[in-house]
Protein backbone atom coordinates (compact mmCIF):
# COMPACT_ATOMS: atom_id res chain seq x y z
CA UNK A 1 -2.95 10.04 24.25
CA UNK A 2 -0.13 11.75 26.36
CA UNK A 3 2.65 14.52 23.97
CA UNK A 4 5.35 12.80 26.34
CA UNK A 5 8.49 12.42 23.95
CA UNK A 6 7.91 8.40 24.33
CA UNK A 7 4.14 9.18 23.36
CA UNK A 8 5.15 11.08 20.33
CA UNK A 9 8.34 8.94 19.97
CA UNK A 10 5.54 6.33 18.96
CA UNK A 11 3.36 8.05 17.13
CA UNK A 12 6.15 9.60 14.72
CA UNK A 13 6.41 6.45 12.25
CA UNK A 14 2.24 6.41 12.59
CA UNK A 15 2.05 9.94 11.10
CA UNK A 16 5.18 9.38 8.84
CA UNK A 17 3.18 6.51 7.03
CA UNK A 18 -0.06 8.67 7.06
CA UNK A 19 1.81 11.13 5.01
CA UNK A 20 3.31 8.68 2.53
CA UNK A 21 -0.28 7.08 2.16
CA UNK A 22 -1.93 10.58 1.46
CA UNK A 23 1.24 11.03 -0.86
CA UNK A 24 0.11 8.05 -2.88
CA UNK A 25 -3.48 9.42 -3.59
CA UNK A 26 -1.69 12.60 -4.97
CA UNK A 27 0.82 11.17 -7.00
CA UNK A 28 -2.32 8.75 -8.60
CA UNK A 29 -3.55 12.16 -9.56
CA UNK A 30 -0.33 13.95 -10.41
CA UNK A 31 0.03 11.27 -13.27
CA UNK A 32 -3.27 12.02 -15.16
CA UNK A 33 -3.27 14.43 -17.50
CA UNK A 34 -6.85 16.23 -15.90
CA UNK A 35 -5.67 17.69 -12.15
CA UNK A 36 -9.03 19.19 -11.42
CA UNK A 37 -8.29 22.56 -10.91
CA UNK A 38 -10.74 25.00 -9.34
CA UNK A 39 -9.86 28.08 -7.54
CA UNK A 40 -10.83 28.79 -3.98
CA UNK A 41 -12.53 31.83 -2.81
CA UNK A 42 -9.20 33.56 -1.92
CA UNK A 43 -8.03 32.71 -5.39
CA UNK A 44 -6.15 29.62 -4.29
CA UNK A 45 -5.61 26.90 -6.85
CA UNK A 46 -7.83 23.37 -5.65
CA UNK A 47 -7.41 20.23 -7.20
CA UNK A 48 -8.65 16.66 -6.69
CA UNK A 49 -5.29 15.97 -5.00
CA UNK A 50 -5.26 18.67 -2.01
CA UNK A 51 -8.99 16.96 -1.68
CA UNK A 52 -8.03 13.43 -1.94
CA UNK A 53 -4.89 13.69 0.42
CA UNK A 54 -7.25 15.38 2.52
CA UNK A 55 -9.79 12.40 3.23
CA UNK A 56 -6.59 10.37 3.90
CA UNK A 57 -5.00 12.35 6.56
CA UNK A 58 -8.50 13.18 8.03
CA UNK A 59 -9.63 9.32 8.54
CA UNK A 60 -6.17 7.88 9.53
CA UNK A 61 -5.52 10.70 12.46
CA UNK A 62 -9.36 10.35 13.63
CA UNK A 63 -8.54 6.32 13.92
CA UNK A 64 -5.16 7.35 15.60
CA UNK A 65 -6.24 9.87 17.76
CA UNK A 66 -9.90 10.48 17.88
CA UNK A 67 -9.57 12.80 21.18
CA UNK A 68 -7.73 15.00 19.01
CA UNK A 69 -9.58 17.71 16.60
CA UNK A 70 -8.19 18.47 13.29
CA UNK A 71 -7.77 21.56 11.25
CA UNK A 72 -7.10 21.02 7.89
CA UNK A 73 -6.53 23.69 5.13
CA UNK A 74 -9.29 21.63 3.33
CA UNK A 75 -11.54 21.52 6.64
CA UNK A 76 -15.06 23.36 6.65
CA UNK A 77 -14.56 26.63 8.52
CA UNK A 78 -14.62 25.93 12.20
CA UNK A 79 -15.65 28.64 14.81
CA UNK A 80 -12.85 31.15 16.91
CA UNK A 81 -14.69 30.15 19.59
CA UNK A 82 -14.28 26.60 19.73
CA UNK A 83 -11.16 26.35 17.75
CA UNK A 84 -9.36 28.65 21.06
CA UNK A 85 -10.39 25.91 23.27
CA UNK A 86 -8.12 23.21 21.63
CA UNK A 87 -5.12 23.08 23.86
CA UNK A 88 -3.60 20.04 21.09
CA UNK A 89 -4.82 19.47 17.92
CA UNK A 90 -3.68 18.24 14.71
CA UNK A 91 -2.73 20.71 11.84
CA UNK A 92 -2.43 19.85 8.40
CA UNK A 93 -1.87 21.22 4.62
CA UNK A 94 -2.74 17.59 2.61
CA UNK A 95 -0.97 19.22 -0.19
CA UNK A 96 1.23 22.35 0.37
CA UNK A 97 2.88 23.88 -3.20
CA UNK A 98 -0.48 23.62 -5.20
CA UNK A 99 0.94 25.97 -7.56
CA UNK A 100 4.03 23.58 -7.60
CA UNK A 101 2.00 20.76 -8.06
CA UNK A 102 0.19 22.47 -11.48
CA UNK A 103 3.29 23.08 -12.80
CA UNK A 104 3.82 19.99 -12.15
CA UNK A 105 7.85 20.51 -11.08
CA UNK A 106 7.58 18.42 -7.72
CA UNK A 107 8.35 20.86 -5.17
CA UNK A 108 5.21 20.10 -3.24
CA UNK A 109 4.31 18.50 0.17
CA UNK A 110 2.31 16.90 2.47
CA UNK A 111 2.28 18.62 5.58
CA UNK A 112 1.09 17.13 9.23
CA UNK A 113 1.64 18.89 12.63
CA UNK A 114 0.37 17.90 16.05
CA UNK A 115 0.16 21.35 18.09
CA UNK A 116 0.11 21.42 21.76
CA UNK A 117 -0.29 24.68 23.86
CA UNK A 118 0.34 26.64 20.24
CA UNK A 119 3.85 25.23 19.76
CA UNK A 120 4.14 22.80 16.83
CA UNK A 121 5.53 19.47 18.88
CA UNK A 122 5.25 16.78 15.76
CA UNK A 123 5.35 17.54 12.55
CA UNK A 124 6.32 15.45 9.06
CA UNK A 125 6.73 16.98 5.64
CA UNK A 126 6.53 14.84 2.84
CA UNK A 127 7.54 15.33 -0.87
CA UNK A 128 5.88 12.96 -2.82
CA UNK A 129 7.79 12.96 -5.62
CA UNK A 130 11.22 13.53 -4.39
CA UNK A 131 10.65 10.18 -2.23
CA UNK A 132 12.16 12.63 0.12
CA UNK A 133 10.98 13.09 4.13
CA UNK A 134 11.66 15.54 6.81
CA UNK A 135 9.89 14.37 10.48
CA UNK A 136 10.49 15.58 14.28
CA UNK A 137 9.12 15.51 17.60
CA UNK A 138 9.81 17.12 21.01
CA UNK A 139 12.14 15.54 22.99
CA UNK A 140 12.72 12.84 19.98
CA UNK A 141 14.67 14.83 17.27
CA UNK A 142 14.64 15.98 13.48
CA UNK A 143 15.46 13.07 10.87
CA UNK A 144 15.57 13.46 6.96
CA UNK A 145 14.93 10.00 4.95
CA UNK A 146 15.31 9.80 1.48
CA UNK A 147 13.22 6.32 0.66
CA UNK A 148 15.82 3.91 -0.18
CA UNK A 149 18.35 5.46 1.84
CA UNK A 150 19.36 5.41 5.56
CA UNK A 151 17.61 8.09 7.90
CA UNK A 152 19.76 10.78 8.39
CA UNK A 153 19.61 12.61 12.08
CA UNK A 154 19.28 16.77 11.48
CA UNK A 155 21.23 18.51 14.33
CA UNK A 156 22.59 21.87 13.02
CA UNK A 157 25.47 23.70 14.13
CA UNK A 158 25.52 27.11 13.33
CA UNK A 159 28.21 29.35 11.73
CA UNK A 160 28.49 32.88 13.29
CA UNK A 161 29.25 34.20 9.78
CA UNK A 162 29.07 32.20 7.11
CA UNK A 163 31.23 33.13 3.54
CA UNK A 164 28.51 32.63 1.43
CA UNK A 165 24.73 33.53 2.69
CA UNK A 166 22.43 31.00 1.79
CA UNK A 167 18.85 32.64 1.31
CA UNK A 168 15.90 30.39 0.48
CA UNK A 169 13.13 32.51 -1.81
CA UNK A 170 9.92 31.33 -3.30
CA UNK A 171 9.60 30.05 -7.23
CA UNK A 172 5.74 31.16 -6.91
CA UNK A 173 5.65 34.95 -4.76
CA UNK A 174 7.19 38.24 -5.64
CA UNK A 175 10.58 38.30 -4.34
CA UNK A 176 11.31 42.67 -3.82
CA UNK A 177 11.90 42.61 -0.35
CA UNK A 178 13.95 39.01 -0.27
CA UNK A 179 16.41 40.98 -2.63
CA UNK A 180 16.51 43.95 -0.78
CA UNK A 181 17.22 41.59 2.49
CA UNK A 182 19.87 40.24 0.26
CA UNK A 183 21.64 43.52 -0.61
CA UNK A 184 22.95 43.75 3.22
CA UNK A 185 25.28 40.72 2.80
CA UNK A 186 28.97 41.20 1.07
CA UNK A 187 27.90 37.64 -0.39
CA UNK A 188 24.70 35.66 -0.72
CA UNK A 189 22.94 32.84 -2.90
CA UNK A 190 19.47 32.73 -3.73
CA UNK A 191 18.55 29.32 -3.40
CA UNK A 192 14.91 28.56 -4.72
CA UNK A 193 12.37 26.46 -3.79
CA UNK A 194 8.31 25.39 -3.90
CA UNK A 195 6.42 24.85 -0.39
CA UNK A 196 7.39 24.09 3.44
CA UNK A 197 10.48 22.68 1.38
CA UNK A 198 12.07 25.88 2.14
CA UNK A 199 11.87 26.00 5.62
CA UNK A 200 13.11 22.48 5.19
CA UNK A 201 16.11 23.51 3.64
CA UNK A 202 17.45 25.78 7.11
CA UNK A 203 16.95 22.39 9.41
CA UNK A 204 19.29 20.32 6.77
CA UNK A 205 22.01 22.91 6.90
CA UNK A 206 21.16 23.51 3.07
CA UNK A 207 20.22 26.76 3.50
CA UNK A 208 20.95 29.92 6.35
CA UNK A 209 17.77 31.75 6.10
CA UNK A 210 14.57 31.85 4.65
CA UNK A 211 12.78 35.64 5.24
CA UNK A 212 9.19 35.40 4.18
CA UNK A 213 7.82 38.68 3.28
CA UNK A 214 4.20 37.88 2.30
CA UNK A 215 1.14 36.04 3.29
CA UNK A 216 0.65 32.35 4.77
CA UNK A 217 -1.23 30.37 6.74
CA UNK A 218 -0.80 28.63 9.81
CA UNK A 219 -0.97 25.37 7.74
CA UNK A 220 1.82 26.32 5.58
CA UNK A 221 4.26 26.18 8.18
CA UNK A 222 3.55 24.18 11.25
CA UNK A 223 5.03 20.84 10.24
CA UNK A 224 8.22 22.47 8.77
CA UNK A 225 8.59 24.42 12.59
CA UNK A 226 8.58 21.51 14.17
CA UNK A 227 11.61 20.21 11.91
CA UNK A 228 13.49 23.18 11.97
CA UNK A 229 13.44 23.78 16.07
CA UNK A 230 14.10 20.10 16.70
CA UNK A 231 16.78 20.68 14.43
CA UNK A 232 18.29 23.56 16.91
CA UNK A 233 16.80 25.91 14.66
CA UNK A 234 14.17 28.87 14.78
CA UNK A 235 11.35 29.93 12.81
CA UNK A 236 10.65 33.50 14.56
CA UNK A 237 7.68 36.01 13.77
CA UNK A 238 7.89 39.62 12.58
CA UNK A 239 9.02 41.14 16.39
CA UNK A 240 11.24 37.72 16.35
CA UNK A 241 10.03 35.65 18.55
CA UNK A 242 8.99 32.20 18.05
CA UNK A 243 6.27 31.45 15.78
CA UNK A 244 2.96 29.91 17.33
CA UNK A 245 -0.34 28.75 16.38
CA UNK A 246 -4.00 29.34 17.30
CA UNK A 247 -3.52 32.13 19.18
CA UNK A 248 -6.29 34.46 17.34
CA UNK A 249 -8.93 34.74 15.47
CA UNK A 250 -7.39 34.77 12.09
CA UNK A 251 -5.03 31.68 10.58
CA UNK A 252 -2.85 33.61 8.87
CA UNK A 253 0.57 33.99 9.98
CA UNK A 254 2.71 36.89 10.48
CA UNK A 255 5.89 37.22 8.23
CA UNK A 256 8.39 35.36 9.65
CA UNK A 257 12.11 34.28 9.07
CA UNK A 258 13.05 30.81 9.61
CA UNK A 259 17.09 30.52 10.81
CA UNK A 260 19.56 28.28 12.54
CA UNK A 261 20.56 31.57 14.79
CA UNK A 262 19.97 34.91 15.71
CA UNK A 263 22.61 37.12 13.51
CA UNK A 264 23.15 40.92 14.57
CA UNK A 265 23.88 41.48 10.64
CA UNK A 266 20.16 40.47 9.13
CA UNK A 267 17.80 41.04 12.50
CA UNK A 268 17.75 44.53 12.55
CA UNK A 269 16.69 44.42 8.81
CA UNK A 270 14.39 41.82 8.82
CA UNK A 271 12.32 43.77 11.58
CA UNK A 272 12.22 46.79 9.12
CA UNK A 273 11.49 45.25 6.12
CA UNK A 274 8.40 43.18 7.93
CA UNK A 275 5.14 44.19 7.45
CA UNK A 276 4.38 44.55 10.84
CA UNK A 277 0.79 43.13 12.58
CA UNK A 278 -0.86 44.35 15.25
């Protein structure tokens, strides 16, 4: 299959309903009172959702595309040196906000990117419970669609200086350095939020920056991207430049800052508050 923007243009609503299927085999287990919980190796939470959403994405993108591998967070380990020869591949977190999802507030997602030359060119975040959707492709645009409602196109416009910052921080990580960000604006906001919601949040004009000081994974954020630079925005990495994927070894990402522009009065802070990667 071609990443043309009539190709993806096409396969948008294919991936869209993927995501609300896997959303339905989570939300079957959100509603029992036993999630399954196990913790991973890294000391992740697991439950029988992340795994059942999982086997849904898996088998409806190999019937979609089955020239296209997939990485999924739940995916057995797969080798550097196979994984660097993927020039487009899908990338996936079946259930992004774990942690959300055990506390059972429903700030949690479903998370599907298609990644071509290690830019995220389709992605679709999903929030089960909030009957809420955020999709985009190259070339095609960013769209929120709250079920029941009418889609709503995502084009931002950016203030140079807004009144009031608007800084997106995590209900689930330590938030030191986001408050220290915060200290060099004469006004901001925190407002919080679970999962790739956040980044969601800059591409509906909701929110003016999200600074993520901490660790992720390429997973976490690819579908979100997608939205947020289809949107006119930017998700950039710690020496600000536009975040990509599979370019090493390792899948985690570098901390980042997801914006709708470059501002003089937070860039300069942002690079010194990063932990920096080599």
């Amino acid at each position: 299959m071609s990443t043309s923007p009539d190709a993806l243009s096409q396969l948008l609503p294919k991936v869209k309903q993927l995501a609300q299927n896997a959303g339905e085999a989570i939300l079957e287990i959100y509603q029992q009172d036993d999630l399954g919980v196990s913790v991973k190796s890294d000391d992740s939470p697991l439950t029988l959702a992340d795994l059942a959403a999982h086997r849904c994405i898996v088998a409806g993108l190999t019937q979609l595309t089955p020239e296209w591998p997939i990485l999924s967070e739940e995916s057995a380990e797969i080798d550097w040196a196979a994984r660097q020869q993927w020039q487009t591949y899908w990338l996936v977190d079946p259930l992004d906000g774990t942690k959300e999802f055990v506390k059972r507030n429903g700030e949690f997602t479903v998370n599907i990117a298609l990644i071509h030359q290690g830019q995220s060119i389709l992605g679709v975040v999903y929030a089960p419970v909030l009957n809420r959707f955020y999709y985009a492709a190259q070339g095609v645009g960013a769209f929120e669609h709250n079920i029941g409602q009418t889609e709503k196109t995502l084009l931002l416009t950016p203030n140079v200086e807004p009144a009031i910052w608007r800084l997106v921080g995590s209900r689930s990580h330590a938030a030191d350095r986001v408050a220290a960000f915060s200290e060099g604006f004469a006004q901001s906001e925190l407002v919080p939020m679970g999962s790739s919601l956040k980044i969601c949040l800059v591409a509906a004009n909701q929110a003016d920056l999200y600074p993520r000081f901490g660790p992720t994974s390429e997973w976490d954020t690819a579908a979100a991207q997608a939205v947020v630079e289809c949107a006119g925005g930017l998700v950039l990495d710690d020496q600000l430049q536009p975040l990509r994927y599979n370019q090493k070894s390792s899948l985690l990402n570098p901390e980042f800052v997801v914006c709708q522009h470059i501002d003089s009065q937070w860039a300069e802070r942002f690079s010194q508050l990063a932990t920096h990667q080599s």
